[in-house]
Structure formats: structure tokens, C-alpha cells
C-alpha atoms as a PDB file:
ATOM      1  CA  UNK A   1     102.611  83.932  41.345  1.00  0.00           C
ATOM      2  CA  UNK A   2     106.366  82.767  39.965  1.00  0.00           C
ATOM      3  CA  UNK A   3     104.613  79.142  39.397  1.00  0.00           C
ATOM      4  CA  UNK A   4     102.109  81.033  37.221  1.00  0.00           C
ATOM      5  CA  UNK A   5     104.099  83.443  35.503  1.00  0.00           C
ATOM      6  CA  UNK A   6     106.569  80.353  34.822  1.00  0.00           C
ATOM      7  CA  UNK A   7     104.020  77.814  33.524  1.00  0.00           C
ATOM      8  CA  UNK A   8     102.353  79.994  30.495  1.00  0.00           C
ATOM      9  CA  UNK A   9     106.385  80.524  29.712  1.00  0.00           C
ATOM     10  CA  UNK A  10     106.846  76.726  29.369  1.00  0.00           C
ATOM     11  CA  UNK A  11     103.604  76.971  27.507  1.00  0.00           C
ATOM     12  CA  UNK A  12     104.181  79.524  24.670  1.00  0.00           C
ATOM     13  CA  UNK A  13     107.661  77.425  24.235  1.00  0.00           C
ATOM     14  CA  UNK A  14     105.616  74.244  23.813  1.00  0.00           C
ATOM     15  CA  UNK A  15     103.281  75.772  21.359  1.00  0.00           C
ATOM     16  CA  UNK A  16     106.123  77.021  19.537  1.00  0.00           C
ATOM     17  CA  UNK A  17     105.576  80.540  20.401  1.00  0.00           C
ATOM     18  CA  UNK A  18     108.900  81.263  20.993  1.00  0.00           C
ATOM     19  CA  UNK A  19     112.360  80.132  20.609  1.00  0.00           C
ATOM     20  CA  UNK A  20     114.196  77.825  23.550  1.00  0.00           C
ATOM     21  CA  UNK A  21     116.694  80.680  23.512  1.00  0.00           C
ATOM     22  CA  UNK A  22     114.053  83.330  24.254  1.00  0.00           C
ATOM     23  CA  UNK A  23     112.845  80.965  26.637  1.00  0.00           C
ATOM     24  CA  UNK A  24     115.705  80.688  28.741  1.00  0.00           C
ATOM     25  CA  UNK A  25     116.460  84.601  28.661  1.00  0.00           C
ATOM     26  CA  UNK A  26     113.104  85.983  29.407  1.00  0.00           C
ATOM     27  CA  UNK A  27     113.432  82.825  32.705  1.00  0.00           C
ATOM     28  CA  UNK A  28     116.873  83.961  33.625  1.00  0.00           C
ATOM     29  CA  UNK A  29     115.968  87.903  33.875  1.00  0.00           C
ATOM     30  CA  UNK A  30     112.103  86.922  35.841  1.00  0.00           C
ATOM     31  CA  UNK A  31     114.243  84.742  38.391  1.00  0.00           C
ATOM     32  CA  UNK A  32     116.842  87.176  38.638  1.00  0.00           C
ATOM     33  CA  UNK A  33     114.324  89.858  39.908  1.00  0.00           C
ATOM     34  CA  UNK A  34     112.796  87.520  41.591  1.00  0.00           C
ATOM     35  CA  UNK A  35     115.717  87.355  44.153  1.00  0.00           C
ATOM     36  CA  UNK A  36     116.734  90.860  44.107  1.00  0.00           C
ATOM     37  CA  UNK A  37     112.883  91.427  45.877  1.00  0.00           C
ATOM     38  CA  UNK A  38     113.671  88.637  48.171  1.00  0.00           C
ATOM     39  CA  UNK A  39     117.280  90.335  49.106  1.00  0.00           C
ATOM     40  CA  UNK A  40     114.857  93.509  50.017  1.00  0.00           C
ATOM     41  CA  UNK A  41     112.635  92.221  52.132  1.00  0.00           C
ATOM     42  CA  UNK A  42     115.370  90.166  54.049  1.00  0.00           C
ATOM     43  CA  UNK A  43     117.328  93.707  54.623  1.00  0.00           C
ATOM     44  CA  UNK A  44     114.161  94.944  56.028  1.00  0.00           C
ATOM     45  CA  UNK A  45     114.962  94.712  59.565  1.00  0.00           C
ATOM     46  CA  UNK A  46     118.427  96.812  59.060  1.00  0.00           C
ATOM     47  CA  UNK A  47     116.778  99.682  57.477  1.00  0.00           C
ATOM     48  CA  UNK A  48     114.261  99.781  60.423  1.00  0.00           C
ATOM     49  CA  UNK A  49     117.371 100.757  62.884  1.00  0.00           C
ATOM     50  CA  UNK A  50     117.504 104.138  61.231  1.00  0.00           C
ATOM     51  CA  UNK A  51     115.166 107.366  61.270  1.00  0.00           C
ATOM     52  CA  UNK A  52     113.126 106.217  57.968  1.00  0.00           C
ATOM     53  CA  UNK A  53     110.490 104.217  59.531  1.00  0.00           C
ATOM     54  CA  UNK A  54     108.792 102.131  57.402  1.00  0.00           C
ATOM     55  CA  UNK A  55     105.132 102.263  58.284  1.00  0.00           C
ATOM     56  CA  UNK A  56     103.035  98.955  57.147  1.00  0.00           C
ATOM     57  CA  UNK A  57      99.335  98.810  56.802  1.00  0.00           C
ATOM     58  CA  UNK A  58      98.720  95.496  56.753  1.00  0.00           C
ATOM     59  CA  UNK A  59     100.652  92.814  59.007  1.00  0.00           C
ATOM     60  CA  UNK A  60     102.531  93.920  61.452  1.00  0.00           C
ATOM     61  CA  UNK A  61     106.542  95.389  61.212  1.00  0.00           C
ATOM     62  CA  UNK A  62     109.348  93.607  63.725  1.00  0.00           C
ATOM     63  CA  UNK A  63     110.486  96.443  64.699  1.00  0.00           C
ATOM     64  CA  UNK A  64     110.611 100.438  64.863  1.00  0.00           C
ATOM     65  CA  UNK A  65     113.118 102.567  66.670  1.00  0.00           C
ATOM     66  CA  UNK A  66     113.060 106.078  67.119  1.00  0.00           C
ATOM     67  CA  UNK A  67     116.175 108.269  68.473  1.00  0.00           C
ATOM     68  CA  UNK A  68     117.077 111.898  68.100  1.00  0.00           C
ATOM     69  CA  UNK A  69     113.945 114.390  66.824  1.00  0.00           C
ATOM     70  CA  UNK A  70     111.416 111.932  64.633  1.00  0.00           C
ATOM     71  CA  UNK A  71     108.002 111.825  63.991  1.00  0.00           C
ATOM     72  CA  UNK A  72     106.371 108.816  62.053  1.00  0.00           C
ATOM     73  CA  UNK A  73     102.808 107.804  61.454  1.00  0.00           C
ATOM     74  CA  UNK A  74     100.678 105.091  62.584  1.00  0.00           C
ATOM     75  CA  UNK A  75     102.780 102.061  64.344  1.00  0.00           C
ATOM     76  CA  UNK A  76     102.458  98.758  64.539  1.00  0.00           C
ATOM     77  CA  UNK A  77     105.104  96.677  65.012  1.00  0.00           C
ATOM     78  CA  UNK A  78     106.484  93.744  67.665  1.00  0.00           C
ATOM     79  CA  UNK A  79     109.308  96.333  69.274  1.00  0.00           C
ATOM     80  CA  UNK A  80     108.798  99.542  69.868  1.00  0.00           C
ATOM     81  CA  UNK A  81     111.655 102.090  70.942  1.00  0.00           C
ATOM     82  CA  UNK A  82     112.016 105.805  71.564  1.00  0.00           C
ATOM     83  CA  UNK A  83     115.364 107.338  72.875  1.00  0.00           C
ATOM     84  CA  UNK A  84     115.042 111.336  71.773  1.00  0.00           C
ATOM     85  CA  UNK A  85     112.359 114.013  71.213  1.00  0.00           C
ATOM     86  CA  UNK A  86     109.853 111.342  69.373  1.00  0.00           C
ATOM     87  CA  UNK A  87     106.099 111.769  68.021  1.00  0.00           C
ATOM     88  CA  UNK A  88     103.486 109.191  66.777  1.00  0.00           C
ATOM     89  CA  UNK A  89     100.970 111.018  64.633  1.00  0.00           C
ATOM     90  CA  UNK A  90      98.635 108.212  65.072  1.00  0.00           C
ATOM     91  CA  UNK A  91      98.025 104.996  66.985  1.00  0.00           C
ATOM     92  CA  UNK A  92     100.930 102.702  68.676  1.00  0.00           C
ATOM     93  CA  UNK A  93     100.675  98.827  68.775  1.00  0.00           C
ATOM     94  CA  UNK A  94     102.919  97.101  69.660  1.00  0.00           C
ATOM     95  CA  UNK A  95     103.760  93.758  71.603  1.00  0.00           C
ATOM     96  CA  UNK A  96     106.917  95.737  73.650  1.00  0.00           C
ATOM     97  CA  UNK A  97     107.179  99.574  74.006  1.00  0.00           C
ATOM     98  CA  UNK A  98     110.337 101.327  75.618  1.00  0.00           C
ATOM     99  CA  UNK A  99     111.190 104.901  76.029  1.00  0.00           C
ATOM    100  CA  UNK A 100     113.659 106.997  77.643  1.00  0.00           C
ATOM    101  CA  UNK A 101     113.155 109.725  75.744  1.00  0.00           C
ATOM    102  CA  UNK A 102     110.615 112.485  75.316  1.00  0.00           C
ATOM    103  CA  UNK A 103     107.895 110.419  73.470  1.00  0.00           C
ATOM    104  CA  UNK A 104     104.432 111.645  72.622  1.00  0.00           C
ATOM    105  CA  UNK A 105     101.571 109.235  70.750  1.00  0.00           C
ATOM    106  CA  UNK A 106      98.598 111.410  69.467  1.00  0.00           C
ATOM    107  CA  UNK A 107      96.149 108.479  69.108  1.00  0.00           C
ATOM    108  CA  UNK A 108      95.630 105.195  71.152  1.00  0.00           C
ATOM    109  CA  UNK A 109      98.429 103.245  72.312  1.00  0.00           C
ATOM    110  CA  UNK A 110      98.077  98.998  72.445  1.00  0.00           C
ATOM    111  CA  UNK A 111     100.795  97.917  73.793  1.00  0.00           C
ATOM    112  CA  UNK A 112     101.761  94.319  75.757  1.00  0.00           C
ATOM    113  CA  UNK A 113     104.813  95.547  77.961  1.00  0.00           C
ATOM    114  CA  UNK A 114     105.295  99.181  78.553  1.00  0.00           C
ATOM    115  CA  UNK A 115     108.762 100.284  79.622  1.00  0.00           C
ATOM    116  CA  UNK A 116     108.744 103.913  80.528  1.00  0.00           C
ATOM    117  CA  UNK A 117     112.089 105.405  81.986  1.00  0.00           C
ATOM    118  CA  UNK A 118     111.622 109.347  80.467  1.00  0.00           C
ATOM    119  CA  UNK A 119     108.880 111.259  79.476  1.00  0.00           C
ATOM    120  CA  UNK A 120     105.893 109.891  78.020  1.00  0.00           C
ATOM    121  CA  UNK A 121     102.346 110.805  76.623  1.00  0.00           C
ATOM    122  CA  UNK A 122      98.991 109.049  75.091  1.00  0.00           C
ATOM    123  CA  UNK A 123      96.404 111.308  73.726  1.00  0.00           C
ATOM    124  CA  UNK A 124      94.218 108.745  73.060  1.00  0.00           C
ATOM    125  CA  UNK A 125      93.533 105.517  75.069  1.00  0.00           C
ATOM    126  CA  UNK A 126      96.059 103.199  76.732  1.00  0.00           C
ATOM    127  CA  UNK A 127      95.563  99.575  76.778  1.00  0.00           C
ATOM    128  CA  UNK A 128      97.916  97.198  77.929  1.00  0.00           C
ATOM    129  CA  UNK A 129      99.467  94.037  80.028  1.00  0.00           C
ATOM    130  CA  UNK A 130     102.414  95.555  82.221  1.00  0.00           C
ATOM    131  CA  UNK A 131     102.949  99.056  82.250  1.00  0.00           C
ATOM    132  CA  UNK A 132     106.038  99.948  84.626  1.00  0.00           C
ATOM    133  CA  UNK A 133     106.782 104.210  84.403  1.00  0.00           C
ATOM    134  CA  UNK A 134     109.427 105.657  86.306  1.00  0.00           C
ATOM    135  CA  UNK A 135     109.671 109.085  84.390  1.00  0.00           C
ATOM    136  CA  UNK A 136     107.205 111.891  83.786  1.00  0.00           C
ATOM    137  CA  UNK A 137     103.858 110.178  82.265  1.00  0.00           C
ATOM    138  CA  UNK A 138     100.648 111.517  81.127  1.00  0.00           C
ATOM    139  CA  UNK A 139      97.351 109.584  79.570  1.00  0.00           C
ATOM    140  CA  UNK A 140      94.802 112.337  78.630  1.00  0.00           C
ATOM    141  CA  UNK A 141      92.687 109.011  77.679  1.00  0.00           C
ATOM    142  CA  UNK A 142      91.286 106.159  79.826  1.00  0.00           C
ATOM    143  CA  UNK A 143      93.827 103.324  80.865  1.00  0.00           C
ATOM    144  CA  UNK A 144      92.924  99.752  80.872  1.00  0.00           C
ATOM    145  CA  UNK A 145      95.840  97.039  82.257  1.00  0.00           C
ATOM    146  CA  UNK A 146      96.428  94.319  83.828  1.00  0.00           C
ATOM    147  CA  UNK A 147      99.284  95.743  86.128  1.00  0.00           C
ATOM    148  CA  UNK A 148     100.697  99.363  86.292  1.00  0.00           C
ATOM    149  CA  UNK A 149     103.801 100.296  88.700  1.00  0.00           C
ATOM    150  CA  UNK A 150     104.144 103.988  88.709  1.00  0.00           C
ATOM    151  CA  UNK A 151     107.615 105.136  90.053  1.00  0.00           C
ATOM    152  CA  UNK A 152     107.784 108.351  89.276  1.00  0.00           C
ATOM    153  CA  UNK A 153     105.209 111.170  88.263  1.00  0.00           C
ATOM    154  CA  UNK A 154     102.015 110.249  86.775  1.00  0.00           C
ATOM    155  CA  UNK A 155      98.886 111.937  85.709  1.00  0.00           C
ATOM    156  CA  UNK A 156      95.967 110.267  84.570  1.00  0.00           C
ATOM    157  CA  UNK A 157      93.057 112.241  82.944  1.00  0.00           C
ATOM    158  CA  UNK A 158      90.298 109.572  82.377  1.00  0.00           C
ATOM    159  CA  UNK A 159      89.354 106.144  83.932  1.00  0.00           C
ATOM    160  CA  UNK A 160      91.488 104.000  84.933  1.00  0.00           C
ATOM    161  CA  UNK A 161      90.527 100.312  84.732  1.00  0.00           C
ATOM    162  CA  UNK A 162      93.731  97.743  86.074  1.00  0.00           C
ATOM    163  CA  UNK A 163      94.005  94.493  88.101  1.00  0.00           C
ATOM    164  CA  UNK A 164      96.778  95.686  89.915  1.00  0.00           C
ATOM    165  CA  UNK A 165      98.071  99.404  90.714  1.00  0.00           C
ATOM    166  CA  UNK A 166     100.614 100.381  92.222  1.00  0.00           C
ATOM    167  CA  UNK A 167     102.350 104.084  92.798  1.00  0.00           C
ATOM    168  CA  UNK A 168     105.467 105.617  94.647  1.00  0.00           C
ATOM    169  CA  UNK A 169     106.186 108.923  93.183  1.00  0.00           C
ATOM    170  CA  UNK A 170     103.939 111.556  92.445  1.00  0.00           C
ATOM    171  CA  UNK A 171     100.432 110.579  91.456  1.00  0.00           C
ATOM    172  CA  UNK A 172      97.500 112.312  90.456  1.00  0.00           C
ATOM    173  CA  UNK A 173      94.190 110.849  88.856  1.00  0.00           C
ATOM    174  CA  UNK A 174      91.236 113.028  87.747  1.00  0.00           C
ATOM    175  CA  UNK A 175      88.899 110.552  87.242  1.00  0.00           C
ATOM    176  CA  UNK A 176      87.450 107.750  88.737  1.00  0.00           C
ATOM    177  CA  UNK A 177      89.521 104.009  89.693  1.00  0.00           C
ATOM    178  CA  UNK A 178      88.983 100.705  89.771  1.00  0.00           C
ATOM    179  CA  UNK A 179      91.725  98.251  90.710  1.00  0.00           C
ATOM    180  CA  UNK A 180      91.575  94.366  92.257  1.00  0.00           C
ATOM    181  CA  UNK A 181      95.057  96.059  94.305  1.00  0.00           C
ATOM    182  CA  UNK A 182      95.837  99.665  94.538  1.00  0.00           C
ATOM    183  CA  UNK A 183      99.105 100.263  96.402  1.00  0.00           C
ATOM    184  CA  UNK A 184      99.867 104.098  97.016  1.00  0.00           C
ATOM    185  CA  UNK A 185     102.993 105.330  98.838  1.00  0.00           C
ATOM    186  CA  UNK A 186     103.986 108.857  98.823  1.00  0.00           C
ATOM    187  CA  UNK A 187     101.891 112.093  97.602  1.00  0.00           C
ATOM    188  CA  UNK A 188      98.700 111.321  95.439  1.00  0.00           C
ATOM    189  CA  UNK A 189      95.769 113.031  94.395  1.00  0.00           C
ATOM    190  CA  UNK A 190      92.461 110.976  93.602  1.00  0.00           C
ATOM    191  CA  UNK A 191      89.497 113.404  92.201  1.00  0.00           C
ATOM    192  CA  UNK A 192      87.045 110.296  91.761  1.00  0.00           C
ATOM    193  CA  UNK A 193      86.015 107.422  93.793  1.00  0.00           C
ATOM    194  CA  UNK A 194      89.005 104.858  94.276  1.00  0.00           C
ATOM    195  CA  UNK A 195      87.479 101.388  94.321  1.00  0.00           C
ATOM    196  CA  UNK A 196      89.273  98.168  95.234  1.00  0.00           C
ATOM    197  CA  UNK A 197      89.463  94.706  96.725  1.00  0.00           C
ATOM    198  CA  UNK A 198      92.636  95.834  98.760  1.00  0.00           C
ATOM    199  CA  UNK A 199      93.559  99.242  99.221  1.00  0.00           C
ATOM    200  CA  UNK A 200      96.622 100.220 100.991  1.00  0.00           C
ATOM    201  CA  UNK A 201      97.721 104.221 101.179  1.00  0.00           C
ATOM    202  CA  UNK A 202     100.692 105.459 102.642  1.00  0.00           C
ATOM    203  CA  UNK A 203     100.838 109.491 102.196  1.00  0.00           C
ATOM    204  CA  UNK A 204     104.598 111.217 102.106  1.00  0.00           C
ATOM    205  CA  UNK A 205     102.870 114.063 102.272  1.00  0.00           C
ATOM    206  CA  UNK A 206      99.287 115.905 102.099  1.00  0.00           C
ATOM    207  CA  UNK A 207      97.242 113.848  99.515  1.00  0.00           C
ATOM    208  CA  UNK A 208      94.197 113.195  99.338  1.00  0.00           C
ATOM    209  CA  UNK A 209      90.834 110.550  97.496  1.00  0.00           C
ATOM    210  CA  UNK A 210      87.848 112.174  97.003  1.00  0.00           C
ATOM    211  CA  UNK A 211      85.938 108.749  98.004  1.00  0.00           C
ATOM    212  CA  UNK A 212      87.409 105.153  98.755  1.00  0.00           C
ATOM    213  CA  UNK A 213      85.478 101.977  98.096  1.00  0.00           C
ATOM    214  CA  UNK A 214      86.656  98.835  99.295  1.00  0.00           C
ATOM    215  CA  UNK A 215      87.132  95.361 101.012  1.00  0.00           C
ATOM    216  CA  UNK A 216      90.485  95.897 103.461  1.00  0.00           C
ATOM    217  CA  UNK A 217      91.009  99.437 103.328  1.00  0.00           C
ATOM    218  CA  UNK A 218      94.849 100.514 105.309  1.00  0.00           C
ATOM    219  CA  UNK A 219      95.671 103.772 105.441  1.00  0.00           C
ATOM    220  CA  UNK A 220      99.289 104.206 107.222  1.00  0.00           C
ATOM    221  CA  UNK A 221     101.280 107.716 107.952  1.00  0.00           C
ATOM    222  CA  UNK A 222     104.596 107.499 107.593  1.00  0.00           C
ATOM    223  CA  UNK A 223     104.915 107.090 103.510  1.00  0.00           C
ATOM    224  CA  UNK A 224     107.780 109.874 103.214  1.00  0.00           C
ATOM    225  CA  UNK A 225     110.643 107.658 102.746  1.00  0.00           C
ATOM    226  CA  UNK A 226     113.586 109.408 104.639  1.00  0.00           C
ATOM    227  CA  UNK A 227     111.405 112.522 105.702  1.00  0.00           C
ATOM    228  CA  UNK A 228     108.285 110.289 107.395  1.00  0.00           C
ATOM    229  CA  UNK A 229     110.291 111.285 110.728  1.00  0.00           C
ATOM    230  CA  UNK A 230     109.397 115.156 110.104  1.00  0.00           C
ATOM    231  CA  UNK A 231     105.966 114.287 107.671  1.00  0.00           C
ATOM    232  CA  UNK A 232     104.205 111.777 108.624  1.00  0.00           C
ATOM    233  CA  UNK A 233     101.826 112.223 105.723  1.00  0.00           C
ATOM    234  CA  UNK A 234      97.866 112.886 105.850  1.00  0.00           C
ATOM    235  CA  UNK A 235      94.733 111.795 104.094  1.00  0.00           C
ATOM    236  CA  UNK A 236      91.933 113.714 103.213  1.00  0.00           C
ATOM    237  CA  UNK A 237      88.401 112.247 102.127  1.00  0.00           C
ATOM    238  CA  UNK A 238      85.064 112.425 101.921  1.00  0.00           C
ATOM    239  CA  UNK A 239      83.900 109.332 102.226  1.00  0.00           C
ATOM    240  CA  UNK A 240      85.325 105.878 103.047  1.00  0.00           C
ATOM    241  CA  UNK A 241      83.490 102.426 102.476  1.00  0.00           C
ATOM    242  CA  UNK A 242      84.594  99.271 103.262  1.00  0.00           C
ATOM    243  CA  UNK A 243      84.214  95.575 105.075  1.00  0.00           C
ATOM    244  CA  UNK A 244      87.815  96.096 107.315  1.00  0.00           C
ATOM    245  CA  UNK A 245      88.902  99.544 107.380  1.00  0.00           C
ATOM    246  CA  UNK A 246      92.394 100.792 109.667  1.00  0.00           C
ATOM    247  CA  UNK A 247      92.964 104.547 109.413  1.00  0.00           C
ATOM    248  CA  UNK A 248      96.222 106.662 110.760  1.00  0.00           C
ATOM    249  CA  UNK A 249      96.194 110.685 110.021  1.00  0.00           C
ATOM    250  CA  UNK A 250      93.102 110.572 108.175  1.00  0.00           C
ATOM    251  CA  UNK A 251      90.838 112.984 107.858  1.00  0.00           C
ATOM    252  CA  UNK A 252      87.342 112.031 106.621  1.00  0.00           C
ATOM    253  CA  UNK A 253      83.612 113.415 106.355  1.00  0.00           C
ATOM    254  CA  UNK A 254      81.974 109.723 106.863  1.00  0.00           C
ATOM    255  CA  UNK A 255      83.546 106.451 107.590  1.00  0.00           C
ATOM    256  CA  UNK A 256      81.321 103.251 107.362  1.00  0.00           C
ATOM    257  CA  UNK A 257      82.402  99.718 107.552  1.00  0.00           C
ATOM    258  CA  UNK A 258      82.268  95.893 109.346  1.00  0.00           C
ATOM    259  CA  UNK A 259      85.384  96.184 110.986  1.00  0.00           C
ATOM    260  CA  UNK A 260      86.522 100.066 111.934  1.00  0.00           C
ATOM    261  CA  UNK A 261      89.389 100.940 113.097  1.00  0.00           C
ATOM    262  CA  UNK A 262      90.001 105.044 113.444  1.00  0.00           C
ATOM    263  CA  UNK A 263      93.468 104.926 114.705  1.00  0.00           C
ATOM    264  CA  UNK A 264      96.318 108.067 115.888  1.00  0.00           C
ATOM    265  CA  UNK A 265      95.857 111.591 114.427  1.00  0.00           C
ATOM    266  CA  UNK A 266      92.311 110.991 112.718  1.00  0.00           C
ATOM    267  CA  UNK A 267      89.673 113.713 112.940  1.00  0.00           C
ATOM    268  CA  UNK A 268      86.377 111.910 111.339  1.00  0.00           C
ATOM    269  CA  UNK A 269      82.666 113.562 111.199  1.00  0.00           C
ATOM    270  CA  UNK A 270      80.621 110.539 111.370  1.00  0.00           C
ATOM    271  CA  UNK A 271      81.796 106.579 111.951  1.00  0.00           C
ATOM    272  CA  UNK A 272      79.255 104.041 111.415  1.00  0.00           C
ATOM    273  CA  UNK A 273      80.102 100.481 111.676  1.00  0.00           C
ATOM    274  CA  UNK A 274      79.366  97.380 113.369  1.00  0.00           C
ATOM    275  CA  UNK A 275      82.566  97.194 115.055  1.00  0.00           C
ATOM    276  CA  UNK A 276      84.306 100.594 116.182  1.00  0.00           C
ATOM    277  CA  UNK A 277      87.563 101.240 117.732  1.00  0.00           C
ATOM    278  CA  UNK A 278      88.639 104.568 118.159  1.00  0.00           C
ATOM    279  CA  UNK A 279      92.229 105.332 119.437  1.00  0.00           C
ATOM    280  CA  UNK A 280      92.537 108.141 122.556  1.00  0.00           C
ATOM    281  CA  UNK A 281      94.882 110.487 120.220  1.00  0.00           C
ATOM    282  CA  UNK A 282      92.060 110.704 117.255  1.00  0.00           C
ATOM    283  CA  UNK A 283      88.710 112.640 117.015  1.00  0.00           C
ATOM    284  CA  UNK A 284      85.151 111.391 116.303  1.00  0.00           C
ATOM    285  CA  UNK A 285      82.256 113.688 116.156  1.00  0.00           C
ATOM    286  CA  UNK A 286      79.545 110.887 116.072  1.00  0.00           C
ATOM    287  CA  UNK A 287      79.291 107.456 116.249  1.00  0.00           C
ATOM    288  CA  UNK A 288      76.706 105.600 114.483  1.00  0.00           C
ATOM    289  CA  UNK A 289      75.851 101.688 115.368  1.00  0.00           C
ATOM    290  CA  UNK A 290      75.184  99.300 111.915  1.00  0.00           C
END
């Protein structure tokens, strides 16, 4: 554009349009506005560190911070941070998200890394790479990842679709899971079917999966941290499918695999498997031969 606008210049002075003089003023004032735009966009990123976020709709901003009470609008941006009571009255993208704060996104969230270490909410639909949460999270929407560690307490309304899970606080799901690895120590609550290459479940406490579908399927008492000497945590479920299942203080409906193991404290309806071992301590109402 300043090529242009310079060019027909040079040609209204070479068709003796105008004087060299006017020329070189009318150049002098374009260039100098020319560089105070430039000086703006280069003191972009400082003006970004302050409550005024500057929402883009096209491209994509470097970064957007949010501390104290704010609200914004749609975000997208390559670093996203929250530190106060924050609201996004629209969608979040961004390639890194962290918040320690009170942070709620009405829309869909896109986000590569997800750093959660306070209090955090999607209304929409999640999608991202890493998500690590040791705070208070809720995702009224499904959840799609590659990897999420829960630490703390998480609720998740809708689907949940991940290559790796895994939880050690508080958990509860309301819908249905699928995960390559789901890793679950401490109290959880599973309303769907939990489906899964590996699943390993240690309860802190009474929790319980409404059905479990699996490969290796472990299911270990003792997932109370300092208090699994006085609760040694217990399972409840209706049903449990597998190839290799192992089960400690479980209490299920039906059990059905390859390889079954119904180990101390169980109390199951119905095993059926093609190999069944059932410890002296636990209780089987009917055995079944695959």
C-alpha cells in the first residue's frame, strides 16, 4: 500500500502536477504516520498485560491475561492467563491456557496445554492436548484430549473422549468414557459405561462405575492415601467386561471375562469366564463356564 500511495506521488510530480516542495511535504507527513502505526502495533504486546483486552477477529493475538474481576469476549490468542474472578463471554483458543483463579468460559474452549491450579469452567466443549487440573473443574460439555491428569475435584457432564486419563481427587462423570488408559485413585463416580484398553481403579472410599469395558481391568482397595488402613475403599457396578479382569472389594451384578480373578471382600451375582478364580474371603452366587 505505501509503494502505491508513493508511486502516483512521484507521478503527479513528474507530470508537473505539483511542486517538488509539495512533493517532499505531503512524503514527509505519509511516512511520518506511517511509523507512528508501526510504533502501535509494536506496543501491542504491553497493552495486552493490562485489563483492556484487545479482542482480534482475524489472526490470532500473542497473548491475553486476565487478573482481578474481568470479563472479555471471544479469545484467541497463543497465551492464555487468568489469576482473579475471570469470564469469557464466548469461545477460548488458545495454544497455552493457565488459571489459578476463578475462571469461567461460556462457549467452547480449544486449547493445546491446559494448566488448571483454581477453579475452572467450560460451558461449551473442551478440546485439547494436555489438560493437567488440580483445583475445582467443571465441563458441562463433552471433552476430547489426548491426556487429562485430574488432581483435584472434577466433574464432567458429557462424553469424555481422551487417550490417556488419569484421576486422584474427587471425580465424578455423568456420562459415558472412553480412554486407551484410565487411571482412578481415590473416590469417583462413573454414571456411564467406562471403556478402556487398561483400566486400573483404586477407591479411597465408596465409588462406584455404572459399567466397565475393557482389556486388563485391576481393581485394588486400598486407594485412601493415609486412611486406606481404616477405608480400604469399595467398588460398586453393574457390569464388568473384559479379557483379564483382578477384582478386590468389588461389588458387581455380572462379571464376564478370559482371565477372572474375584479376589478378597468381593460379593458378585454372576461370574462367567473361561478361567475363574475365586478367593475364600469373597462371595459368588453363580458361576457360569465360557
Amino acid at each position: 500500500m505505501e509503494d502505491k500511495i508513493l508511486r502516483k506521488l512521484e507521478e503527479r510530480l513528474a507530470n508537473g502536477e505539483i511542486s517538488e516542495e509539495t512533493y517532499k511535504t505531503i512524503k514527509a507527513r505519509y511516512e511520518k504516520q506511517e511509523r507512528m502505526k508501526q510504533d502501535e502495533f509494536e506496543d501491542e504486546d504491553e497493552d495486552l498485560e493490562t485489563d483492556e483486552i484487545p479482542i482480534e477477529t482475524e489472526g490470532k493475538t500473542k497473548r491475553v491475561n486476565l487478573s482481578g474481576a474481568s470479563k472479555t469476549a471471544d479469545v484467541n490468542c497463543q497465551y492464555f492467563s487468568a489469576s482473579g474472578a475471570s469470564k469469557v463471554e464466548g469461545y477460548l483458543k488458545a495454544d497455552e491456557a493457565k488459571v489459578s483463579g476463578a475462571t469461567k468460559v461460556v462457549g467452547d474452549a480449544k486449547i493445546g496445554n491446559l494448566d488448571v491450579r483454581g477453579s475452572f469452567k467450560v460451558e461449551g466443549k473442551t478440546e485439547a492436548n494436555t489438560m493437567e487440573i488440580s483445583g475445582a473443574s467443571k465441563f458441562v460439555g463433552p471433552v476430547k484430549a489426548k491426556q487429562i491428569k485430574s488432581r483435584g475435584s472434577s466433574k464432567f457432564e458429557a462424553h469424555i473422549d481422551a487417550e490417556e486419563f488419569s484421576s486422584s481427587g474427587a471425580l465424578k462423570i455423568v456420562s459415558d468414557v472412553d480412554s486407551k488408559t484410565f487411571t482412578a485413585t481415590g473416590a469417583f463416580k462413573i454414571e456411564g459405561t467406562l471403556n478402556g484398553h487398561e483400566i486400573m481403579l483404586k477407591p479411597g472410599g465408596d465409588s462406584s462405575v455404572t459399567h466397565i469395558k475393557g482389556g486388563d481391568i485391576l481393581v485394588e482397595s486400598g486407594g485412601g492415601g493415609l486412611f486406606s488402613m481404616f477405608n480400604k475403599g469399595k467398588l460398586e457396578a453393574k457390569t464388568i467386561i473384559g479379557d483379564k479382569i483382578y477384582l478386590e472389594n468389588t461389588i458387581a451384578d455380572e462379571v464376564e471375562g478370559e482371565d477372572v480373578k474375584i479376589g478378597p471382600g468381593c460379593k458378585v451375582r454372576l461370574v462367567r469366564g473361561k478361567n475363574v478364580k475365586v478367593h475364600g474371603s469373597a462371595s459368588v452366587e453363580k458361576r457360569e463356564q465360557l
